[in-house]
N, C-alpha and C. Protein backbone atom coordinates (compact mmCIF):
# COMPACT_ATOMS: atom_id res chain seq x y z
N UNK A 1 6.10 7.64 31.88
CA UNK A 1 5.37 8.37 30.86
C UNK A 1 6.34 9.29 30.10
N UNK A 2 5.76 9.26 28.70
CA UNK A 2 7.39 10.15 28.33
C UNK A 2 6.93 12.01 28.36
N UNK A 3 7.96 12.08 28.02
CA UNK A 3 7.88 14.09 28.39
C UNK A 3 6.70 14.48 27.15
N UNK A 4 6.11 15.70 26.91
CA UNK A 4 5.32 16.08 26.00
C UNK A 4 6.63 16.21 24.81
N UNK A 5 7.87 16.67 25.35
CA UNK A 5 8.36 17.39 23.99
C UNK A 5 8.57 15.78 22.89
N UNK A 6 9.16 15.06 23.77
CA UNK A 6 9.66 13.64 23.32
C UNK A 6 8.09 13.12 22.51
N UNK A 7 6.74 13.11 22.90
CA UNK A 7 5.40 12.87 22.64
C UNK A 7 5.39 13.46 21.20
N UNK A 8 5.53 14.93 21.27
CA UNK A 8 5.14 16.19 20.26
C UNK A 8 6.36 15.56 19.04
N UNK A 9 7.64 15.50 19.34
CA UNK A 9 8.70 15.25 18.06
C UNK A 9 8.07 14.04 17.59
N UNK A 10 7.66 12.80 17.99
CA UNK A 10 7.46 11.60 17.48
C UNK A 10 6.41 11.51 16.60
N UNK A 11 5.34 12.35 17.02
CA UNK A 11 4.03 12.31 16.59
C UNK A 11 4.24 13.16 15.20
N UNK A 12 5.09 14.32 15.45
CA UNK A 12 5.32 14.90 13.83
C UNK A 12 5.96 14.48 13.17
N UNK A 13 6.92 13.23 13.34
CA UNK A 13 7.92 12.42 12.75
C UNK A 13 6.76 11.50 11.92
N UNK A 14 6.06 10.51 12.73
CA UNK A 14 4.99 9.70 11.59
C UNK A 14 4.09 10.38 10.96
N UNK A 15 3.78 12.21 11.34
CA UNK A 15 2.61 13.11 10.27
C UNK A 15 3.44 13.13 9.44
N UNK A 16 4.89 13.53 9.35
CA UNK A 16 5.45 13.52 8.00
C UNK A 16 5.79 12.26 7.34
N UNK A 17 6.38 11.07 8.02
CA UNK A 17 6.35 10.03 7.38
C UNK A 17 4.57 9.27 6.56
N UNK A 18 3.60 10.13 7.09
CA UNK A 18 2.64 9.05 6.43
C UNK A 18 2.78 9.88 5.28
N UNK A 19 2.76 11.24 5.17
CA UNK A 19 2.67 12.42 4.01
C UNK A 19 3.32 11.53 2.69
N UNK A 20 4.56 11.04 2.95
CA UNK A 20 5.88 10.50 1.90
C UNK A 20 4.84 9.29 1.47
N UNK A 21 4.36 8.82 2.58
CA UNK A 21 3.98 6.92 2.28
C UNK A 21 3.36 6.66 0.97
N UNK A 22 3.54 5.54 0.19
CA UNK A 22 3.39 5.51 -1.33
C UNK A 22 2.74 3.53 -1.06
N UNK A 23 2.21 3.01 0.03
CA UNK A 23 1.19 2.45 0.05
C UNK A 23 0.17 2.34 -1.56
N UNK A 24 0.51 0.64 -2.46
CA UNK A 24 -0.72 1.26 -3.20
C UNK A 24 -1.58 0.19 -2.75
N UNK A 25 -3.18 0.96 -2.91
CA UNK A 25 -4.11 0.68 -2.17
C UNK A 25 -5.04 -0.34 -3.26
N UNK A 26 -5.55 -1.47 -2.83
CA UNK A 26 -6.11 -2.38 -3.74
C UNK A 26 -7.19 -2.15 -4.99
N UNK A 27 -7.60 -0.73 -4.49
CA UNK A 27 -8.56 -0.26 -5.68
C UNK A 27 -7.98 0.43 -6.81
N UNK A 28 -6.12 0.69 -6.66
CA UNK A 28 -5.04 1.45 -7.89
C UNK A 28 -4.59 0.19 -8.32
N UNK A 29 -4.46 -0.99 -8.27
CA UNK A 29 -3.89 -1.95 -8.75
C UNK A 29 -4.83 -2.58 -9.34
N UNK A 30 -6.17 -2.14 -9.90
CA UNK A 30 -6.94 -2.91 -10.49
C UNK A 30 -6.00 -3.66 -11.76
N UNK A 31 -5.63 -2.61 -13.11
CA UNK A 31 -5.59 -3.07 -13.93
C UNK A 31 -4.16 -3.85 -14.31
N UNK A 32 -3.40 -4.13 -13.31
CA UNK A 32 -2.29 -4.47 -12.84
C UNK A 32 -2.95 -6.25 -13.02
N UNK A 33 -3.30 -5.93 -11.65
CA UNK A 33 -4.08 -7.47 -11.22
C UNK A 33 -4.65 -8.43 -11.88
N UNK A 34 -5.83 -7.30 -12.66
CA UNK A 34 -6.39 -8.38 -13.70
C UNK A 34 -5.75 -8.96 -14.58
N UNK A 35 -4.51 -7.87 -15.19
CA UNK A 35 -3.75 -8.72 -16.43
C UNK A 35 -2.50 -9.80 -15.78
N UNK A 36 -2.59 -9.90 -14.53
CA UNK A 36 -1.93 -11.18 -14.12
C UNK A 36 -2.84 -12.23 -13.90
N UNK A 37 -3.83 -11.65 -13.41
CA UNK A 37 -4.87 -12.90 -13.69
C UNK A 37 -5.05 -13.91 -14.35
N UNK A 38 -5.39 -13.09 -15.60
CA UNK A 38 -5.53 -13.18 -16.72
C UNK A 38 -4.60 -13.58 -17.33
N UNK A 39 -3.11 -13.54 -17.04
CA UNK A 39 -2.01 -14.63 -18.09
C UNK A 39 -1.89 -15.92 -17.00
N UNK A 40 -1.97 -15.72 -15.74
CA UNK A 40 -2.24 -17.20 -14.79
C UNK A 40 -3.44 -18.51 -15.52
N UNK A 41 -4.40 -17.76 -15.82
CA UNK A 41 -5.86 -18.22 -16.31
C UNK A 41 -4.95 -19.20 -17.32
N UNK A 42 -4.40 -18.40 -18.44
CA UNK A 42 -4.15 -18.55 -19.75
C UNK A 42 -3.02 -19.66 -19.90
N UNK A 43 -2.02 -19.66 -18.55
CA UNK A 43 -0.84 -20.42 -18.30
C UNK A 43 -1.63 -21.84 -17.60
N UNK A 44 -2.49 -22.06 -17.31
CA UNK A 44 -3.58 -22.89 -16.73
C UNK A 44 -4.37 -23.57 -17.58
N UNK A 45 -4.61 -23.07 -18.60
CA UNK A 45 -5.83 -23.04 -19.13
C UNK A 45 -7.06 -23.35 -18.96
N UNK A 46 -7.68 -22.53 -18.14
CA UNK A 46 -8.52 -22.62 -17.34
C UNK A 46 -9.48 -20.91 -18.33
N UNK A 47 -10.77 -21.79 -18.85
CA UNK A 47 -11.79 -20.45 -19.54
C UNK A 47 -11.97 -19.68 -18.39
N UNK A 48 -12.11 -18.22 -18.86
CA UNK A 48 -12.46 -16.97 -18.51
C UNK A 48 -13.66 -16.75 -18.00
């Protein structure tokens, strides 16, 4: 089992690493997405 202090440093090592984390989440990439969609569609030609 590891020591508390070794427990305590690790655990504040990933609270600060999630703080930084820049994860983008599928509901910020909407308008990203659609306009690739949307030139795939167009490179296809396949109606909207």
């Amino acid at each position: 089992m590891q020591d508390q202090h070794k427990r305590k440093r690790w655990l504040d090592n990933m609270i600060e690493a999630a703080k930084h984390e820049t994860t983008a989440m599928p509901w910020a990439r909407g308008a990203r997405r659609a306009a690739f969609i949307a030139k795939r569609k167009e490179t296809l030609g396949v109606a909207a």
